[in-house]
Protein backbone atom coordinates (compact mmCIF):
# COMPACT_ATOMS: atom_id res chain seq x y z
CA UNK A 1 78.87 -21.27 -13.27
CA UNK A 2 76.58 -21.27 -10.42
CA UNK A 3 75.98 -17.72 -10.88
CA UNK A 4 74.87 -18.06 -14.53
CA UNK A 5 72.39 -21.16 -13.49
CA UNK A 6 71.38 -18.62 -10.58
CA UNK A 7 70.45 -15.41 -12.92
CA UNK A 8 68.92 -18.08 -15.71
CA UNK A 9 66.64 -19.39 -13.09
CA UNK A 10 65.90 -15.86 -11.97
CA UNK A 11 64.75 -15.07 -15.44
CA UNK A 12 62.72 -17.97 -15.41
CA UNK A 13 60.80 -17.00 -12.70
CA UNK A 14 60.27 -13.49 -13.72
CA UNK A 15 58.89 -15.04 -16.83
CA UNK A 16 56.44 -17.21 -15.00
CA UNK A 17 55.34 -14.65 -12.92
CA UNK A 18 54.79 -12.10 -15.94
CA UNK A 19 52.84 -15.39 -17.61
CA UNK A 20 50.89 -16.05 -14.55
CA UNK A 21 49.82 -11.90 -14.25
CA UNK A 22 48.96 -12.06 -17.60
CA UNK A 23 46.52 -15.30 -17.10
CA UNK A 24 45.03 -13.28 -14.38
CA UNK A 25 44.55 -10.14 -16.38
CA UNK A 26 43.06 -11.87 -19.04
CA UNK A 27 40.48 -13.55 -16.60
CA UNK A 28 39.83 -10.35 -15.10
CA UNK A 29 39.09 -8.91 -18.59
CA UNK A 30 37.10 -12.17 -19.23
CA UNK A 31 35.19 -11.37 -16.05
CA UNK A 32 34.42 -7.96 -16.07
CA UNK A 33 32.78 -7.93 -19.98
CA UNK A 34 30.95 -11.19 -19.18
CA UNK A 35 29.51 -9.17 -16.11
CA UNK A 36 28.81 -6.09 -18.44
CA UNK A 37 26.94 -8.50 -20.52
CA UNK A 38 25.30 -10.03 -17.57
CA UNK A 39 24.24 -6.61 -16.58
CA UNK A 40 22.84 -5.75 -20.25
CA UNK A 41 21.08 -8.85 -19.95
CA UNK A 42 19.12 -8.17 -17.09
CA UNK A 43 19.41 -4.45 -14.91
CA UNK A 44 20.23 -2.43 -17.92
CA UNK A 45 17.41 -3.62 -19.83
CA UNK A 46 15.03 -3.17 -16.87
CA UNK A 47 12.83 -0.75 -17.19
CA UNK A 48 13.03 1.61 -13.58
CA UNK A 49 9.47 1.69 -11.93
CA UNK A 50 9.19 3.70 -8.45
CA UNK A 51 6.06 2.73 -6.49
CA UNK A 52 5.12 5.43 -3.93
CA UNK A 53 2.75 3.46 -1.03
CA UNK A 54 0.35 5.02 1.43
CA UNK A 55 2.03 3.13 4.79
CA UNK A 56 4.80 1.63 6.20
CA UNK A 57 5.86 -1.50 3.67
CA UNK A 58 3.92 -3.71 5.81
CA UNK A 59 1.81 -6.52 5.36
CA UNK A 60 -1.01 -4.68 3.24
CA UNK A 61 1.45 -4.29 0.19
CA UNK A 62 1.93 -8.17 0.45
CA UNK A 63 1.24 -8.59 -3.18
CA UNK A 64 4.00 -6.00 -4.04
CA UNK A 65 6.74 -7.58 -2.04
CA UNK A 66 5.94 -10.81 -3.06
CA UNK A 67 6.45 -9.97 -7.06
CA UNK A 68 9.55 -8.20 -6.23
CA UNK A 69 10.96 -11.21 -4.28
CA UNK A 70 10.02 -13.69 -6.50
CA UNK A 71 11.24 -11.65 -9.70
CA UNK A 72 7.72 -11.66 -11.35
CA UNK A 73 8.42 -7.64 -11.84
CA UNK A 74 12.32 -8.78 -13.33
CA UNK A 75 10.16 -11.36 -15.33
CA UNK A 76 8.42 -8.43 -17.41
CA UNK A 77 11.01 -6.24 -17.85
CA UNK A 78 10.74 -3.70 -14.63
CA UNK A 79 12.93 -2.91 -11.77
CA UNK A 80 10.24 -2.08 -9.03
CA UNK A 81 11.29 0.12 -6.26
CA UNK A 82 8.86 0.65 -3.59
CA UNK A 83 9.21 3.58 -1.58
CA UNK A 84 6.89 3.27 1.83
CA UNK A 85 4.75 6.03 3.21
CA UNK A 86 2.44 7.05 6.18
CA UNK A 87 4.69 8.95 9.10
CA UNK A 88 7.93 10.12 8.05
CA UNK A 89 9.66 12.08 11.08
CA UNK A 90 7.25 15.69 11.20
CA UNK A 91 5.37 14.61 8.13
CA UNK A 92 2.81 11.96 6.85
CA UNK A 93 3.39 10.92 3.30
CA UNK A 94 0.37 10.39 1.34
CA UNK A 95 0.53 8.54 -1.47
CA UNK A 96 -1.77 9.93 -3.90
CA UNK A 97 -0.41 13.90 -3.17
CA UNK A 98 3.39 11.94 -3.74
CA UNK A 99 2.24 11.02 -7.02
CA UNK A 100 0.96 14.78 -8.24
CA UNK A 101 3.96 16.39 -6.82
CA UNK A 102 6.97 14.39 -7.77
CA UNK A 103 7.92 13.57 -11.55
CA UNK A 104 10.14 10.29 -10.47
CA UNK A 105 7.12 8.69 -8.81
CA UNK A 106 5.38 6.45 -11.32
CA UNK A 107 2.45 4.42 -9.60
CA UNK A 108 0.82 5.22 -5.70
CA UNK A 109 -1.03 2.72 -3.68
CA UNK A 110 -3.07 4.44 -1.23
CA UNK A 111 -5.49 3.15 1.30
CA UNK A 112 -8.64 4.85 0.32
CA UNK A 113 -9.56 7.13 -2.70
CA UNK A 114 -10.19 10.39 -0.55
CA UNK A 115 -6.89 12.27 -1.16
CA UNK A 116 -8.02 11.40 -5.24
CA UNK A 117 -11.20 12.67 -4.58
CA UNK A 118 -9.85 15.36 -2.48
CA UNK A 119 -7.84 16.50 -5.94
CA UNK A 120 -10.42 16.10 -8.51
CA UNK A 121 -12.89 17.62 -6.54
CA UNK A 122 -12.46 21.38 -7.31
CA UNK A 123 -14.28 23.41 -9.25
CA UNK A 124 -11.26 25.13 -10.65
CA UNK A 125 -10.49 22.37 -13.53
CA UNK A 126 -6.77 24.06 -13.59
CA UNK A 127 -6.58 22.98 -9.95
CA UNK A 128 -7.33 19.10 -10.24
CA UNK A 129 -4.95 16.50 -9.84
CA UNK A 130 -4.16 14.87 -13.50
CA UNK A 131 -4.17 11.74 -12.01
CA UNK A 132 -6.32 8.71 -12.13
CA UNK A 133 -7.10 4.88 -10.13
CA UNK A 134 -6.37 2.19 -12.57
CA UNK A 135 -6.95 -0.65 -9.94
CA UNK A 136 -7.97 -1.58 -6.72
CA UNK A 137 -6.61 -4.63 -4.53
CA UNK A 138 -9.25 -4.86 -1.40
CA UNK A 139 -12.84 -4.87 -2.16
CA UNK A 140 -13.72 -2.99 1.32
CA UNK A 141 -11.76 -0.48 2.86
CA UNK A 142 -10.67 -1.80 6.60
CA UNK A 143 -11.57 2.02 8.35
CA UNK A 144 -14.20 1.20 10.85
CA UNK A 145 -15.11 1.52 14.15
CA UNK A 146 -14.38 -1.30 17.60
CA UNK A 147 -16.41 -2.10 20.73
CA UNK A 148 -16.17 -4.46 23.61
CA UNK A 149 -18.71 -7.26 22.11
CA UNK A 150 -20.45 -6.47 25.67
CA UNK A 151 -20.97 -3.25 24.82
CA UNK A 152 -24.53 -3.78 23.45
CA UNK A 153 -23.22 -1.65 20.90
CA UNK A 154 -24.13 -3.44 17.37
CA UNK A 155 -24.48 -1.32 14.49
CA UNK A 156 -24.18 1.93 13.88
CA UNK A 157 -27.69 3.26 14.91
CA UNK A 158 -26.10 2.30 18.20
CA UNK A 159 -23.93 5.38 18.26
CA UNK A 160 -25.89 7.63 20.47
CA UNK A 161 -26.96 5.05 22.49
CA UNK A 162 -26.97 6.26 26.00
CA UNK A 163 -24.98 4.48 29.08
CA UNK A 164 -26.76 3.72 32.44
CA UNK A 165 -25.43 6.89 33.80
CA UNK A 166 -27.08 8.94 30.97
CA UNK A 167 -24.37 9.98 29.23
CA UNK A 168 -23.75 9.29 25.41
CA UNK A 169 -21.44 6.15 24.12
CA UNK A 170 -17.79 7.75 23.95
CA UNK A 171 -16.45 8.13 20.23
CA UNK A 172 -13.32 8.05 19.93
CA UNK A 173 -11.52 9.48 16.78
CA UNK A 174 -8.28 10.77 15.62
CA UNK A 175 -8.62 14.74 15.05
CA UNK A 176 -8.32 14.39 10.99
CA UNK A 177 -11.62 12.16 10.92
CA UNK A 178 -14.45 13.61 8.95
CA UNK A 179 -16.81 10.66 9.29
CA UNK A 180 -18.59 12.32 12.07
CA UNK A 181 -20.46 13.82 9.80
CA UNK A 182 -20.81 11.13 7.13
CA UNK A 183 -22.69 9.39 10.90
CA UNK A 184 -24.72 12.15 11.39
CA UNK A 185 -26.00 12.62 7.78
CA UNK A 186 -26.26 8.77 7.70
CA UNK A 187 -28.53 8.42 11.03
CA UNK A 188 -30.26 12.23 10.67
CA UNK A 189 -28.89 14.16 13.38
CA UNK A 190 -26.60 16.47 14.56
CA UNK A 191 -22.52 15.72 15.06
CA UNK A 192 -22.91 17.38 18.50
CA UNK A 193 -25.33 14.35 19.23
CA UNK A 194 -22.41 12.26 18.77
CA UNK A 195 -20.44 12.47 22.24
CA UNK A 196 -16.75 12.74 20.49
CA UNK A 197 -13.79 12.10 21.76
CA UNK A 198 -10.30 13.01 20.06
CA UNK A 199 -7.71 9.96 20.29
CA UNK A 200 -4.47 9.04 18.77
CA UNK A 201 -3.77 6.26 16.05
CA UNK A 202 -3.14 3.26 18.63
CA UNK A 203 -5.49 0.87 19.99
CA UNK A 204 -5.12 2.15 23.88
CA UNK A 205 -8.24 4.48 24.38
CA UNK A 206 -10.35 1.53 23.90
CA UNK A 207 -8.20 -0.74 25.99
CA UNK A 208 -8.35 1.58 28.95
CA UNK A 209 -12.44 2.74 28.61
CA UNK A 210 -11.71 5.88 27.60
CA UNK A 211 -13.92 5.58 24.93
CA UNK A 212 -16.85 2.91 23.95
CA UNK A 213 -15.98 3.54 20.60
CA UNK A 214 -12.66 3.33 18.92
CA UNK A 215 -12.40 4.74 15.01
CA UNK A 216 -9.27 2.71 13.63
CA UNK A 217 -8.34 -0.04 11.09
CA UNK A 218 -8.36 -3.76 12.15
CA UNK A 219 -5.31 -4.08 9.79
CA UNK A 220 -3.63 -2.25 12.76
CA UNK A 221 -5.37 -1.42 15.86
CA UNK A 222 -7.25 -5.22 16.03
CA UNK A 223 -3.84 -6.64 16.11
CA UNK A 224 -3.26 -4.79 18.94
CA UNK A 225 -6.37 -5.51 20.86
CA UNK A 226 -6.29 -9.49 19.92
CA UNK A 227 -2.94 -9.38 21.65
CA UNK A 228 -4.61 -7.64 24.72
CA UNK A 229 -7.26 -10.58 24.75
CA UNK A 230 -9.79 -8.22 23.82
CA UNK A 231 -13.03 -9.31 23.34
CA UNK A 232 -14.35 -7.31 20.20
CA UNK A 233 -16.72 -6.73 17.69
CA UNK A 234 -16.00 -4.39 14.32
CA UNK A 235 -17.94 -2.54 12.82
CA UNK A 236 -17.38 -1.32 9.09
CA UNK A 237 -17.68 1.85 8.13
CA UNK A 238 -18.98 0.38 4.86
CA UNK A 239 -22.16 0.40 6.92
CA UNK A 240 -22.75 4.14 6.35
CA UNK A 241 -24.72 4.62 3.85
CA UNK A 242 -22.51 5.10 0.46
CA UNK A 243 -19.50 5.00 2.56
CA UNK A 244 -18.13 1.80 1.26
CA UNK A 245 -14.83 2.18 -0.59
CA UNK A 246 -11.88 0.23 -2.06
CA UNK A 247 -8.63 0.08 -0.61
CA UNK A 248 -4.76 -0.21 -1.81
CA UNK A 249 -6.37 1.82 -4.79
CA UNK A 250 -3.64 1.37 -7.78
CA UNK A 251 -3.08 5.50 -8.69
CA UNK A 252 -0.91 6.66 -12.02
CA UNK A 253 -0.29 9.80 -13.61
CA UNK A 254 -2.82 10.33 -17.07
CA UNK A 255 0.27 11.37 -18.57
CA UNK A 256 1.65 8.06 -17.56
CA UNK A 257 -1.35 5.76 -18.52
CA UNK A 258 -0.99 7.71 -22.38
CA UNK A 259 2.38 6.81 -22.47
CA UNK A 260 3.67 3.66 -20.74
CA UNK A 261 0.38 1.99 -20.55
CA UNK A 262 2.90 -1.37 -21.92
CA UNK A 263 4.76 -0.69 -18.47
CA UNK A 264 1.65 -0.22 -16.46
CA UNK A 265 0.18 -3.61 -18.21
CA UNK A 266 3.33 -5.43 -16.95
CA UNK A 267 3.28 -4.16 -13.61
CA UNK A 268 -0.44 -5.38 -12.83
CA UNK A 269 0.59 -8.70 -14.56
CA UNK A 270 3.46 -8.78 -12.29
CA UNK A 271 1.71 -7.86 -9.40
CA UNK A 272 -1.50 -10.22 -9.92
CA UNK A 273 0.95 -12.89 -9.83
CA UNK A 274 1.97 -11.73 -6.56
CA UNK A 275 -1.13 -11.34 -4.41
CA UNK A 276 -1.83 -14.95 -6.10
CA UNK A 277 1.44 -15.76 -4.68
CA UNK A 278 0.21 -14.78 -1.43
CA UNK A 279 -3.16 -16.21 -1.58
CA UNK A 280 -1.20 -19.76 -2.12
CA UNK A 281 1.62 -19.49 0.50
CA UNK A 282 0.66 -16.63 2.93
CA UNK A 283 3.65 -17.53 5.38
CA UNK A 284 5.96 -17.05 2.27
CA UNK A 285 4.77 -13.83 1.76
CA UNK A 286 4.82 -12.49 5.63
CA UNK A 287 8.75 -14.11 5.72
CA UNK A 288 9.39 -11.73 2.06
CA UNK A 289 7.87 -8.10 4.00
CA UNK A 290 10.94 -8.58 6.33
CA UNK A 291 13.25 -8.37 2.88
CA UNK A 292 15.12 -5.14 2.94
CA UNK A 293 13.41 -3.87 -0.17
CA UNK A 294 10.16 -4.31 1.75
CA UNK A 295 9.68 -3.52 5.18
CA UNK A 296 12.72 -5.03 6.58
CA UNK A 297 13.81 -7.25 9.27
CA UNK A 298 12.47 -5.26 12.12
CA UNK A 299 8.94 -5.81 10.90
CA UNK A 300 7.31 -8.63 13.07
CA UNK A 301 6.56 -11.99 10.99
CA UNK A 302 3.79 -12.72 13.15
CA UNK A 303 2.05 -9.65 12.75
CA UNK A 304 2.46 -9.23 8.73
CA UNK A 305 1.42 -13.20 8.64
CA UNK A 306 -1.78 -12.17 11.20
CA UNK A 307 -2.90 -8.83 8.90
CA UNK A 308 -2.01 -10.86 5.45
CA UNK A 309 -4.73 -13.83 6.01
CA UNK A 310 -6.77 -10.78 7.24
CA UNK A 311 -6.92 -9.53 4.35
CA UNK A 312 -6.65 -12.26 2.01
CA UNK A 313 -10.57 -12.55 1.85
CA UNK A 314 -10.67 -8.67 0.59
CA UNK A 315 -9.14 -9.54 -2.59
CA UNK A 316 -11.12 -10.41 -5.22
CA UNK A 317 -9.86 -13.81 -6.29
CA UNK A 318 -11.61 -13.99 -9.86
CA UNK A 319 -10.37 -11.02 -11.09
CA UNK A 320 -7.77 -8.79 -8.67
CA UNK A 321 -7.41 -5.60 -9.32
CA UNK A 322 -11.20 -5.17 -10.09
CA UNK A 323 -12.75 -1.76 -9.41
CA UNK A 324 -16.70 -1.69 -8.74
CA UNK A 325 -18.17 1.41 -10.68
CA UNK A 326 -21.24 2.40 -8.43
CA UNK A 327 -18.79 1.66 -5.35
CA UNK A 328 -16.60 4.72 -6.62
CA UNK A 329 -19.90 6.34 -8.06
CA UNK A 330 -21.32 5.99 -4.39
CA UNK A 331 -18.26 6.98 -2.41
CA UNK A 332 -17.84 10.23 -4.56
CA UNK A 333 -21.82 11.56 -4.02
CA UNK A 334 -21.23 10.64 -0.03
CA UNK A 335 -18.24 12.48 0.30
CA UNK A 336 -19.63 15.44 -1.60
CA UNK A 337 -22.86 14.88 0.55
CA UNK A 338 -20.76 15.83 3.55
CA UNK A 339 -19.17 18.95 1.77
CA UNK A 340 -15.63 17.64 1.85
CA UNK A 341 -15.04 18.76 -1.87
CA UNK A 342 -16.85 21.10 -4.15
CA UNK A 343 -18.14 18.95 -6.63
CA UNK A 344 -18.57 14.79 -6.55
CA UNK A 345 -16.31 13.86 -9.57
CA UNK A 346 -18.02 11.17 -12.15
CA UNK A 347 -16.39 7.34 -12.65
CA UNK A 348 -14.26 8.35 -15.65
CA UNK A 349 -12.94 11.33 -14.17
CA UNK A 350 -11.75 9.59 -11.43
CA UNK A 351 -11.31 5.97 -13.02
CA UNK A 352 -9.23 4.95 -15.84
CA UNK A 353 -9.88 1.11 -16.98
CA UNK A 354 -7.35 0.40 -19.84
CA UNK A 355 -5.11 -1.37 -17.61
CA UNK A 356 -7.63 -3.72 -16.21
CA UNK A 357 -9.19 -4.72 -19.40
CA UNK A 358 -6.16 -4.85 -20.82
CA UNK A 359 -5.27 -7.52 -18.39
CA UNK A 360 -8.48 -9.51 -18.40
């Protein structure tokens, strides 16, 4: 008798435990579809967008992070990647050559329009780059050049100023620098009137009076010399005459402003929302360039919060994104003046405004 109550019990419990496997079957099932439909809710229907920058993701793509941590991008319908740039082991990835050369690449964000130029400006109309700017985030470009503010060195007329030993002020720039002879053309005189000196991309030459002059970007080399207690003064190289530029130009394909202008539209929504976002809470936005889809934890908080209210004044607040015509117009007869390219490209070969009116 015991034996039957023993094997009924036992058949019980294989019961229960086939009844409880299939609960948790089901709720797996349950699970897994309501995550497929999750998943067609939001990544399948996102539309893939890889954004190819200039630099490291760093503080000066603020505006980017900030839409991608926030979800403004997830709001229109995009999946933003951004993909960072400058040194890359051997090789320095520039943006705008990133762009021309790989298909999967949809937008670039360089820091100046010279490689642009550099690609429209050939004779050969089967050699130019099809790509145009279709915004512009800074105003100014921050290239310029840094002196002790005891240096007596104010502007740039000040260049071939000579010291009390009779020598010429020291100019130091890095060995790709071609603004030498944007100087020369600018003040009338020779580039072996300017006493040149070739430097690296750090803030040290000045530091150690190497040089009286220092070529560099105060979104990077100032940082270093405020934390040196430096005493400095900058000088823009806006200041040359037609030399002023924008910076954190927005670049696209023309094949990809024909045919997903809609996704280029949502992206410049997306991302006007985000340099507002950093305008309004510029600590916020420093704390998002350490996310891992940004520039990561290693990047210094400090730093990215320092160069980000830096540059907040550079944006132009009433309508971000703006490009100025005769700015690009200027910029394109300069660097033609100092026979960089073969030809000085017009506005509309080099500018494409759908996008920003579009957005107005």
């Amino acid at each position: 008798m015991e034996s039957k109550e023993r094997a009924m019990a036992g058949k019980l419990n294989k019961r229960v435990v086939l009844l409880i496997l299939l609960v948790v079957a089901m709720v797996i099932g349950y699970l897994a579809v309501a995550s497929r439909g999750d998943e067609a809710q939001s990544g399948r229907k996102l539309e893939k967008v890889r954004v190819q920058a200039g630099w490291l993701l760093n503080g000066e793509f603020a505006q980017v992070c900030t839409a991608i941590n926030r979800g403004f991008y997830k709001d229109e319908g995009l999946d933003v990647e951004l993909i960072p740039g400058g040194p890359s082991g051997a090789n320095f990835i520039v943006a705008t050559n990133a762009l021309a050369q790989d298909d999967s690449i949809d937008i670039a964000i360089d820091g100046d329009i010279i490689p642009l130029l550099r690609g429209k400006g050939v004779e050969d109309e089967s050699k130019q780059l099809k790509l145009k700017a279709f915004a512009a985030f800074w105003k100014e470009n921050p290239y310029g050049f840094f002196v002790r503010k005891d240096s007596g060195i104010n502007s740039i007329e000040d260049f071939t100023k000579k010291k009390s030993d009779g020598s010429t002020v020291k100019l130091g720039l890095t060995a790709d620098a071609v603004v030498q002879d944007a100087i020369a053309k600018d003040q009338e005189i020779s580039v072996d009137d300017l006493n040149i000196v070739r430097v690296g991309f750090d803030a040290t030459p000045l530091l150690t009076n190497e040089v009286d002059i220092l070529g560099g970007y105060w979104t990077t080399q100032a940082y270093e010399l405020e934390k040196a207690n430096l005493d400095y003064k900058f000088i823009s190289s806006g200041e040359i005459s037609g030399f002023d530029q924008p910076s954190m130009v927005a670049i696209a394909s023309e094949k990809t402003l024909k045919n997903r202008s809609e996704m280029l539209n949502k992206w410049m929504k997306a991302t006007v929302k985000g340099a507002e976002g950093v305008i309004d809470n510029p600590e916020l936005a420093a704390k998002e360039i350490r996310d891992k889809r940004c520039g990561g934890p290693l990047f210094d908080e400090k730093q990215e919060l320092w160069m980000i209210k830096k540059s907040i004044p550079l944006l132009k607040q009433d309508r971000i994104g703006q490009i100025n015509k005769k700015q690009i117009e200027n910029f394109s007869k300069a660097y033609y003046g100092i026979d960089q390219i073969e030809r000085a490209p017009a506005f509309n070969e080099l500018v494409d405004m759908s996008v920003l009116n579009s957005n107005r």
